[in-house]
Protein backbone atom coordinates (compact mmCIF):
# COMPACT_ATOMS: atom_id res chain seq x y z
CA UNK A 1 -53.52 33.31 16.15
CA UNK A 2 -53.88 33.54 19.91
CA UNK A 3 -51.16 30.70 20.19
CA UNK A 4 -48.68 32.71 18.09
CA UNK A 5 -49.12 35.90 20.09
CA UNK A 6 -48.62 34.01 23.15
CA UNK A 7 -45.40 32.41 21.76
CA UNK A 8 -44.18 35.91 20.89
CA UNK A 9 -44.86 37.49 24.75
CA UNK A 10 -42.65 34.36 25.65
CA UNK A 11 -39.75 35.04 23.56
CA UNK A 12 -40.01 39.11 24.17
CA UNK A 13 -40.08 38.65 27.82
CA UNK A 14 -36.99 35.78 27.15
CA UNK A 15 -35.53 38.27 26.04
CA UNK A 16 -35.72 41.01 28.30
CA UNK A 17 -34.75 38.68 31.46
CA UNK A 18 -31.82 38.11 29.73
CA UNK A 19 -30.77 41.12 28.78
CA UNK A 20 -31.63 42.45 32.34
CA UNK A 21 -29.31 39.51 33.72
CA UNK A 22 -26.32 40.97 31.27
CA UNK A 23 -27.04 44.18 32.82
CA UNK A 24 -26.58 43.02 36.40
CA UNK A 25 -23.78 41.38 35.26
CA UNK A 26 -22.19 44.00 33.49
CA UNK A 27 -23.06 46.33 36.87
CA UNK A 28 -21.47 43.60 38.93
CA UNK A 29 -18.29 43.50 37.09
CA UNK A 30 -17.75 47.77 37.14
CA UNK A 31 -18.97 47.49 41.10
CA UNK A 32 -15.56 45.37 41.82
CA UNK A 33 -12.74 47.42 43.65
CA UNK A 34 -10.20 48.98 40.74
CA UNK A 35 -6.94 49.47 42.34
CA UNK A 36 -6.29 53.13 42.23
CA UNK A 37 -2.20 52.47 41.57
CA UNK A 38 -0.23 49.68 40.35
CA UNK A 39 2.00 50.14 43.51
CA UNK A 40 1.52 50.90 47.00
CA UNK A 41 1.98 54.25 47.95
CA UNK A 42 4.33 53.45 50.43
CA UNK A 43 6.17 51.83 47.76
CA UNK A 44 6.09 54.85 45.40
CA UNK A 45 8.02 56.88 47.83
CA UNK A 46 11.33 54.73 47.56
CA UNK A 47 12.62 57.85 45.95
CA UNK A 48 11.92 60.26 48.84
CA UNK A 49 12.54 58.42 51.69
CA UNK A 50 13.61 54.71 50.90
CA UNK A 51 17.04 53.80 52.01
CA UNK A 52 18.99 53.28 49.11
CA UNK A 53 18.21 57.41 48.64
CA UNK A 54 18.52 58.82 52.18
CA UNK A 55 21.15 56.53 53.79
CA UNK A 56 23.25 54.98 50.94
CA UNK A 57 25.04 58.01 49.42
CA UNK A 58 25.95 59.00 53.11
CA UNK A 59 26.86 55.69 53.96
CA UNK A 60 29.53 55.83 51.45
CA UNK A 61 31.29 58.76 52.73
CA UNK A 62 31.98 56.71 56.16
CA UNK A 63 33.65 53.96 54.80
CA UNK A 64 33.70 51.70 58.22
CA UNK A 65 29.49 52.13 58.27
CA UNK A 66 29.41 50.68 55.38
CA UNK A 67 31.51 48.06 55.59
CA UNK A 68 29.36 47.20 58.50
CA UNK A 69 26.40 46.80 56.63
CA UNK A 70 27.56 45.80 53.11
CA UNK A 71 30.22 43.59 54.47
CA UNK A 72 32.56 45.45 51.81
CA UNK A 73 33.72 48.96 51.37
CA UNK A 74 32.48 51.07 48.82
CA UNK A 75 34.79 50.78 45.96
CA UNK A 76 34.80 46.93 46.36
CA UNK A 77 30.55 46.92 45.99
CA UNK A 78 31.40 49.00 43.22
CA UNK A 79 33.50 46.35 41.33
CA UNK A 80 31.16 43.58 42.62
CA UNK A 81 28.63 46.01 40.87
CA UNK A 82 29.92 45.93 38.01
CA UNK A 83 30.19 42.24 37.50
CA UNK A 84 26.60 41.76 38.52
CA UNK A 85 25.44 44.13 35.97
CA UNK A 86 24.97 41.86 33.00
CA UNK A 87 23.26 39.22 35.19
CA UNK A 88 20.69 41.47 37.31
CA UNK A 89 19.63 43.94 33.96
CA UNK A 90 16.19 43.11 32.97
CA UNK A 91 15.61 42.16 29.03
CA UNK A 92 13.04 44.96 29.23
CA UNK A 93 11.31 47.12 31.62
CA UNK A 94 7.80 46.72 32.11
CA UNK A 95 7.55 49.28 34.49
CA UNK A 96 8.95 52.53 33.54
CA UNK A 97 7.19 54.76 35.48
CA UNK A 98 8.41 52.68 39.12
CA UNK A 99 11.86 51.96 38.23
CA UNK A 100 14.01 49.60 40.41
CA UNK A 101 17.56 50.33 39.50
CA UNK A 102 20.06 47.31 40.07
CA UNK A 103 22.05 48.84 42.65
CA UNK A 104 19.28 49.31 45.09
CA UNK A 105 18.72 45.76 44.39
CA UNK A 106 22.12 44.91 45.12
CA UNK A 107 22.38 46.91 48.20
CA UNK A 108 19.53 45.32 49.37
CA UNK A 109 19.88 41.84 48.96
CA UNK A 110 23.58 42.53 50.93
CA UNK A 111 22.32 44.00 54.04
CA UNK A 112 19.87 41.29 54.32
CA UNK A 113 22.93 38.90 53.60
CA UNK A 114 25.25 40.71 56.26
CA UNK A 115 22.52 41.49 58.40
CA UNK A 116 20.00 38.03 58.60
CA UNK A 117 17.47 40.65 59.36
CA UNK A 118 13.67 39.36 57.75
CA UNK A 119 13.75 40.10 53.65
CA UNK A 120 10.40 41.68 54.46
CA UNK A 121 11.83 44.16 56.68
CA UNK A 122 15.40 45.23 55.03
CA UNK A 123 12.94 45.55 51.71
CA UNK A 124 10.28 47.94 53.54
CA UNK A 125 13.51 50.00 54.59
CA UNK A 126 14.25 49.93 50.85
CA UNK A 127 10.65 50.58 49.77
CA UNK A 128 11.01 47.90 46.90
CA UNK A 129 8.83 44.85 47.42
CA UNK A 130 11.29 41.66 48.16
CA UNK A 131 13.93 41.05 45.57
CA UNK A 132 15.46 37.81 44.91
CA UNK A 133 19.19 38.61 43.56
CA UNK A 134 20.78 35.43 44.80
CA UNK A 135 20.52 33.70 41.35
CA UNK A 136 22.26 36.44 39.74
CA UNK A 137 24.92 35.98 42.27
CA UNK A 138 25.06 32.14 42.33
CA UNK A 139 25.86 32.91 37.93
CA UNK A 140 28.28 35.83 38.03
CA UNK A 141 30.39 34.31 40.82
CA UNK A 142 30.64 30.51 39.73
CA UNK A 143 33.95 31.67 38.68
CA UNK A 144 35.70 31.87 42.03
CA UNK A 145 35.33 28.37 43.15
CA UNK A 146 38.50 27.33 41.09
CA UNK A 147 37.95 23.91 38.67
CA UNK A 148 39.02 20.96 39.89
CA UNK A 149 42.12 19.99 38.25
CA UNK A 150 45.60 18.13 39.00
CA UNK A 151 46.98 21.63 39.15
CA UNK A 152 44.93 23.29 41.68
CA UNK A 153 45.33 20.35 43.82
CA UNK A 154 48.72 20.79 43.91
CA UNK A 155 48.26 24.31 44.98
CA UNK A 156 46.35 23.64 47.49
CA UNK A 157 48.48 20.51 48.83
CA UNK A 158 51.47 23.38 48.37
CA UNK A 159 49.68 25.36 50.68
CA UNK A 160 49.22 22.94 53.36
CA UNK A 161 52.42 22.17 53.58
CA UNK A 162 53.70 25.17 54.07
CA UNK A 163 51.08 27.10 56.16
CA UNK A 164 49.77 24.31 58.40
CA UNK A 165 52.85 21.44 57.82
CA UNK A 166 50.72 18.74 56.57
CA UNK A 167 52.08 17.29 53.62
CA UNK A 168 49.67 16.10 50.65
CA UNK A 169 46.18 17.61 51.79
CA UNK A 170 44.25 19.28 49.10
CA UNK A 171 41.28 20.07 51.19
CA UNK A 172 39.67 20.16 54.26
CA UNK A 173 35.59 19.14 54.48
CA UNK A 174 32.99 19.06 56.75
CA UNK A 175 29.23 19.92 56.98
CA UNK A 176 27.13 22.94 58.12
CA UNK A 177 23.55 22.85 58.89
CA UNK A 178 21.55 26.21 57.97
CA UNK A 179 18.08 26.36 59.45
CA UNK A 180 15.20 26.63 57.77
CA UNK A 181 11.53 27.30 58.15
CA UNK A 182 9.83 23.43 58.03
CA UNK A 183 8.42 23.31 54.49
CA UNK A 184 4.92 21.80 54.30
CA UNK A 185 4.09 18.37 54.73
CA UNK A 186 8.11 17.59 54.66
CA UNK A 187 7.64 15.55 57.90
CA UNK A 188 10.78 15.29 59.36
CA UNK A 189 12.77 14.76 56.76
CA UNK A 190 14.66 18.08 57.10
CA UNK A 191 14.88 17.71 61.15
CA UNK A 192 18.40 17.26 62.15
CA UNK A 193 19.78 15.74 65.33
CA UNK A 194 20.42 19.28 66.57
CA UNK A 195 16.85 19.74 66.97
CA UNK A 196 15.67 22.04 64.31
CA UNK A 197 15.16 21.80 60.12
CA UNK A 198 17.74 22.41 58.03
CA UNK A 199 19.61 22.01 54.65
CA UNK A 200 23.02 20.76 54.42
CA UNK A 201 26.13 23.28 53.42
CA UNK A 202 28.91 20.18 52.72
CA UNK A 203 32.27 22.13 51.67
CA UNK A 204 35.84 21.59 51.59
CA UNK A 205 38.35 24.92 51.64
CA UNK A 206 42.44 25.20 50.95
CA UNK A 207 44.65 26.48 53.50
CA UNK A 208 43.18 29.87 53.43
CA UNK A 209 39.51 29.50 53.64
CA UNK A 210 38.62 29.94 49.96
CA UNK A 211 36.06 26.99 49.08
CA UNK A 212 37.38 24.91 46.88
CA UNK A 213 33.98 22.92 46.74
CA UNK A 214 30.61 23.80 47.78
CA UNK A 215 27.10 21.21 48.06
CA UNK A 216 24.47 22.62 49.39
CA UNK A 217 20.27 21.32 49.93
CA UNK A 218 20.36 18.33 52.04
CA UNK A 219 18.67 16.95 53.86
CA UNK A 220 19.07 18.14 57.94
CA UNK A 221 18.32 14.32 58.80
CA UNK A 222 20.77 12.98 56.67
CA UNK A 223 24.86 12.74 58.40
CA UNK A 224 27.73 14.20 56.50
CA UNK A 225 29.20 10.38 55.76
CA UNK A 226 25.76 9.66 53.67
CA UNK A 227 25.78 13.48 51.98
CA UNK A 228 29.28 13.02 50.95
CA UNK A 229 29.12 9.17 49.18
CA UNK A 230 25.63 10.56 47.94
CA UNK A 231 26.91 13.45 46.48
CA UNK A 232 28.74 14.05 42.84
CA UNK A 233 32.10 15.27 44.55
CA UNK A 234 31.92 12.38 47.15
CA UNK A 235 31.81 9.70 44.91
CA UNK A 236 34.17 10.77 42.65
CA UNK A 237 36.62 10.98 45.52
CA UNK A 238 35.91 7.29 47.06
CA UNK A 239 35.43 6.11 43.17
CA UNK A 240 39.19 7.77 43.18
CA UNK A 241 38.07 9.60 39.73
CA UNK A 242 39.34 12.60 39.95
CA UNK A 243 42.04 14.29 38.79
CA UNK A 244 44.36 13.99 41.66
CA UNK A 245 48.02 14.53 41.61
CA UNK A 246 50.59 11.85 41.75
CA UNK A 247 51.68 10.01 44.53
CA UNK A 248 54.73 11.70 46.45
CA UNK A 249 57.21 10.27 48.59
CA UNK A 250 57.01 11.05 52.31
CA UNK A 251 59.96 9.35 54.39
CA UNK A 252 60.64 7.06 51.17
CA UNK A 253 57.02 5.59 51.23
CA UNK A 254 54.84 6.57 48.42
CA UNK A 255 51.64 8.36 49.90
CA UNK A 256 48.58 9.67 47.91
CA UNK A 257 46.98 12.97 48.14
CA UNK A 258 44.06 13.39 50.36
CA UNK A 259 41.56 15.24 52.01
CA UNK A 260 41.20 15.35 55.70
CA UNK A 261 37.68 15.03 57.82
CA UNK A 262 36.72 14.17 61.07
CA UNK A 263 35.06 11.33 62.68
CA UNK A 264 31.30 11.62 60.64
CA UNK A 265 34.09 10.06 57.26
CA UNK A 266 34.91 7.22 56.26
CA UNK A 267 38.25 6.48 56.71
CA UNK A 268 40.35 5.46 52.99
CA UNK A 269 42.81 6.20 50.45
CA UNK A 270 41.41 9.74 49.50
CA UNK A 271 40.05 10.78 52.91
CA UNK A 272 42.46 11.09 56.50
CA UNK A 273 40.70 11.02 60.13
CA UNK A 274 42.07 11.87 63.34
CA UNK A 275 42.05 8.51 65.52
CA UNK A 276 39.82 7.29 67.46
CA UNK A 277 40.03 8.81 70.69
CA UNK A 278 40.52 5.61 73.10
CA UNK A 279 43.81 4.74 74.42
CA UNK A 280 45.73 7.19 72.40
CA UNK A 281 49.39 6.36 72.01
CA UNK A 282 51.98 9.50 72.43
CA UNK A 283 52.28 9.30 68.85
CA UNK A 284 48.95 9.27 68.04
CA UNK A 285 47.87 11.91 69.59
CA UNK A 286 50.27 13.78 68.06
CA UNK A 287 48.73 13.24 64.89
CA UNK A 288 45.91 13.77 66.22
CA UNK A 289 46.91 17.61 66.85
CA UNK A 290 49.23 17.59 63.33
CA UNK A 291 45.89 17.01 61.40
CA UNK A 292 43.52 18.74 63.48
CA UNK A 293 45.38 21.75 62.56
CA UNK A 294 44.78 21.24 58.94
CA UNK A 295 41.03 20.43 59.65
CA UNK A 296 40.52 23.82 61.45
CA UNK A 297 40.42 25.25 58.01
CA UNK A 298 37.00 24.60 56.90
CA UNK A 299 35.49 24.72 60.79
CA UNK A 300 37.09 28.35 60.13
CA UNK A 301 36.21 29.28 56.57
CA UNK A 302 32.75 28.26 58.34
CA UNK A 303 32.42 30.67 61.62
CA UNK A 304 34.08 33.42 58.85
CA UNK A 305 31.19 32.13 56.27
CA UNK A 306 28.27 33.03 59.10
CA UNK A 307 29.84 35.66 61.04
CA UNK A 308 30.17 37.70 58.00
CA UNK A 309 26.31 36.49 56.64
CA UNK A 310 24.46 36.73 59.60
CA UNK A 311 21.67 35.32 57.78
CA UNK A 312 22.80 31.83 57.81
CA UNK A 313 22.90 32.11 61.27
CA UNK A 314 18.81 32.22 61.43
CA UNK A 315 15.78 30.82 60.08
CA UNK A 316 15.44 31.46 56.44
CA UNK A 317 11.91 31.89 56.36
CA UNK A 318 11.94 30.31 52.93
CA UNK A 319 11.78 27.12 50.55
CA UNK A 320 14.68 25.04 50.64
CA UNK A 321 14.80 25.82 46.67
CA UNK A 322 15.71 29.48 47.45
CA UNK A 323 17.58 28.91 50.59
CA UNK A 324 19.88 26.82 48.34
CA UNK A 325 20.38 29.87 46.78
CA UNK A 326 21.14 31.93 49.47
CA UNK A 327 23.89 29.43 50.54
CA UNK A 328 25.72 29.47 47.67
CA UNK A 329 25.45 32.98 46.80
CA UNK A 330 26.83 33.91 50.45
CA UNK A 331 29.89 31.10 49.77
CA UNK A 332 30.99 32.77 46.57
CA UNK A 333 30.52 36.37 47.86
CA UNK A 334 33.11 34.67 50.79
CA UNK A 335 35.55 33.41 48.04
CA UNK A 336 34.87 36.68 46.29
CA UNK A 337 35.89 38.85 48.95
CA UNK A 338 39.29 36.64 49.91
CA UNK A 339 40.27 36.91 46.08
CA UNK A 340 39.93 40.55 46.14
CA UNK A 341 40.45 42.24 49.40
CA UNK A 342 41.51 39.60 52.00
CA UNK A 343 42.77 41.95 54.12
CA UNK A 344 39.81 44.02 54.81
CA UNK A 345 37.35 40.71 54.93
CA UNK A 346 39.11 38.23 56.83
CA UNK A 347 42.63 40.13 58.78
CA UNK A 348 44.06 37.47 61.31
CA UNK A 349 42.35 39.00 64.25
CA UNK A 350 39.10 37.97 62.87
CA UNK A 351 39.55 34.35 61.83
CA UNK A 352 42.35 33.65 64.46
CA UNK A 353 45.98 33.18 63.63
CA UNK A 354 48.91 30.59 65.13
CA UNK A 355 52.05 32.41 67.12
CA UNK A 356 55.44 31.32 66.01
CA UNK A 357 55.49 28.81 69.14
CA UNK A 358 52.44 26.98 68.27
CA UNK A 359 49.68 28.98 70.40
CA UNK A 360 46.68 29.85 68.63
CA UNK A 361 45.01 33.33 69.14
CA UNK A 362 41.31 33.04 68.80
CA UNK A 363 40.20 35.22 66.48
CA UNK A 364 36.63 36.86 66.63
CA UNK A 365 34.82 34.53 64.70
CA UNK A 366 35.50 31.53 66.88
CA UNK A 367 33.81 33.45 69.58
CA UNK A 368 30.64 33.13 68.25
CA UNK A 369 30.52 29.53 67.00
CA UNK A 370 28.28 27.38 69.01
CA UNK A 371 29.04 24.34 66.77
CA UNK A 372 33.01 24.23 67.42
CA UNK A 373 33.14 21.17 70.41
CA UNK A 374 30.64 18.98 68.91
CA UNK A 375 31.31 15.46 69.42
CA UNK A 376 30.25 13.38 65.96
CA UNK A 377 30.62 9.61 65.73
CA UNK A 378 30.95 7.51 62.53
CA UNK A 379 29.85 3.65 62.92
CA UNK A 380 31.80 2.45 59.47
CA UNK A 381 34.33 0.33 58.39
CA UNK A 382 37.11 1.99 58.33
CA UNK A 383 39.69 0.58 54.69
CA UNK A 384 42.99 -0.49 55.63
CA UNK A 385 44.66 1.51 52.78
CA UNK A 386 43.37 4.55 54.66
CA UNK A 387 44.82 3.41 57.93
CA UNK A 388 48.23 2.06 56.57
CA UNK A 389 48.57 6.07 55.12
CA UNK A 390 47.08 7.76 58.50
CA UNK A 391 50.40 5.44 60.17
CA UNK A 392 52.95 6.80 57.62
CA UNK A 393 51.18 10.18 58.32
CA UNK A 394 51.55 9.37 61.69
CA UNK A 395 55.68 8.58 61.58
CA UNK A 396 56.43 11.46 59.74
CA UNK A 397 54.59 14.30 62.18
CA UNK A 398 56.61 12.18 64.66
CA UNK A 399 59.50 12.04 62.95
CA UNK A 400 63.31 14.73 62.81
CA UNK A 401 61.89 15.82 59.57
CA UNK A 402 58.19 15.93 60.10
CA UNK A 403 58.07 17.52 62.99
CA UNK A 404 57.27 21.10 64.52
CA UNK A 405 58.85 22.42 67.95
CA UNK A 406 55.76 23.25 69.45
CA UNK A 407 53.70 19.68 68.71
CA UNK A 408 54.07 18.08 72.24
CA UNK A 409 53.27 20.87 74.36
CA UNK A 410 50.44 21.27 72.13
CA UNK A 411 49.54 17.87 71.80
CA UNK A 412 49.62 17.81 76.03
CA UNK A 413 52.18 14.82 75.84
């Protein structure tokens, strides 16, 4: 009896210890810190005193201010607006109570764009938390770097010829390096002979600065010769694969259509180099300056590119994943904006512009590329299809019917 007694004091006090451990369990759990708001209270006041309310209505009413910021006037955000729509809507709103609406997320994301300021900072302005509308952009705006087809090559190479007198060229390419914060144990696989990490913008532009082909994430450590044969583009245009327009005849010689580059190339059928700069012949170096004009496209569409997006001129403080983003999204706003409202983007005075006589005017955006003297070497060897149509090249700028009045005083011959 005394042993069954004992066995029930056991269990009771069991369990009471256990049920006192639930309790201090139960008081542990109700002791933890409930947030007293879903959102910071700084946050909660975007409606009172965040930007978008206080500053953006009023910025619209000074049209220049804006453009300042926004890189566009108001009734061009407006359009871009409503293209965006459809891609930055949410399927449902989970928070109706704290409501973001899509423009202030626009207007956001394009100061930071225009400005390079930190995200952090343009989005405490704001009073929304950081808002990542470069995707949206990247999918809405796909549109305006045209396909590439036998047609638009021959636009372009139409365009060349009569803008910059270079018969043939559908495309100018080269490569940009945007820095980036060093992502963790990357080693220095993103460290570029500049001296800092980076992803790789590789693009080629028509005679007005519109990409025509954008490749962006990179490696910084990698040269533009490896990106290009690496990449999709590039080896569809040393595979000769595309869809490139027949040959034409250029002083009764047939010559294929091409894209010009500079030294970092590889010399061939579908790609045109300046020559090498040793012992130049009066001839050469003629050519030299024929094609160098052409090839001053993309080195401009670039210094337009990062004067206008002051962000690619800094450290995005992010992974190369959304920096890719960022990229593209500022190239197609670019193409965008010279499809709709050149004038008001890009006028000559800001991208530079070439006098009746030859003479270029530097515009504003050449003032503040670093990158435009860099000497770049290419240790390859060089096809002789691609030098037998640099020589034709070469006869013709030199040529009655090639030339332009201006080339030898310009060429310093």
């Amino acid at each position: 009896m005394s042993t069954w007694n004992d066995f029930l004091i056991i269990l009771n006090t069991g369990v009471f210890m256990a049920g006192a451990e639930l309790a201090l369990m139960e008081g542990a759990r109700s002791s933890k810190k409930v947030p007293s708001c879903r959102v910071s209270p700084y946050l909660r006041e975007r409606d009172e005193k965040g930007r978008f309310e206080t500053d953006f209505k009023n910025l619209k009413s000074s049209p220049s201010l804006f453009q300042e910021n926004f890189r566009m006037t108001p009734a061009t955000f407006e359009k871009l607006y409503e293209i965006l729509l459809p891609f930055l809507m949410r399927k449902r709103n989970t928070r109706p109570d704290d409501f973001i609406s899509e423009k202030a997320k626009l207007a956001m994301v394009l100061e930071y764009f225009a400005s390079g300021d930190l995200c952090r900072h343009i989005a405490s302005c704001y009073r929304i938390s950081k808002q990542h509308v470069s995707q949206a952009i990247c999918k809405a705006l796909k549109c305006q770097v045209a396909e590439c087809n036998e047609e638009t090559m021959t636009a372009v190479a139409k365009s060349y010829k009569e803008k910059w007198n270079f018969p043939n060229c559908i495309g100018a390419i080269d490569g940009k390096h945007i820095q980036i914060r060093a992502p963790p144990k990357s080693g220095s696989i993103f460290y570029n002979y500049k001296g800092f990490h980076s992803i790789v913008l590789l693009a080629s532009c028509d005679a007005s600065y519109k990409f025509t082909h954008i490749d962006v994430g990179a490696y910084g450590s990698e040269g533009d010769s490896n990106i290009f044969k690496n990449s999709t583009f590039g080896s569809k245009v040393l595979s000769d694969q595309l869809p490139f327009p027949a040959d034409t005849l250029i002083d009764g010689k047939k010559v294929p259509h091409f894209i010009v580059a500079d030294d970092a190339f590889p010399l061939g059928k579908r790609i045109i180099k300046p020559f090498a700069q040793k012992t130049l012949t009066t001839e050469e170096r003629i050519f030299n300056y024929r094609l160098s004009r052409a090839r001053r496209c993309i080195e401009n569409a670039f210094g337009i590119l990062s004067t206008k997006w002051l962000c690619l001129r800094k450290i995005l403080f992010c992974s190369p994943d959304r920096a890719q983003e960022i990229v593209s999204a500022c190239c197609l706003l670019h193409n965008f904006l010279l499809n709709e409202v050149r004038e008001e983007y890009c006028p000559d005075t800001f991208s530079g512009y070439e006098t009746n006589n030859g003479e270029w005017v530097i515009g504003e955006t050449e003032n503040w590329d670093s990158d435009r003297n860099e000497t770049r070497f290419y240790r390859g060897r060089s096809s002789d299809y691609g030098k037998y149509v640099r020589n034709v090249l070469k006869e013709y700028v030199n040529s009655a019917q090639g030339a332009v009045p201006w080339q030898n005083v310009a060429a310093f011959v």
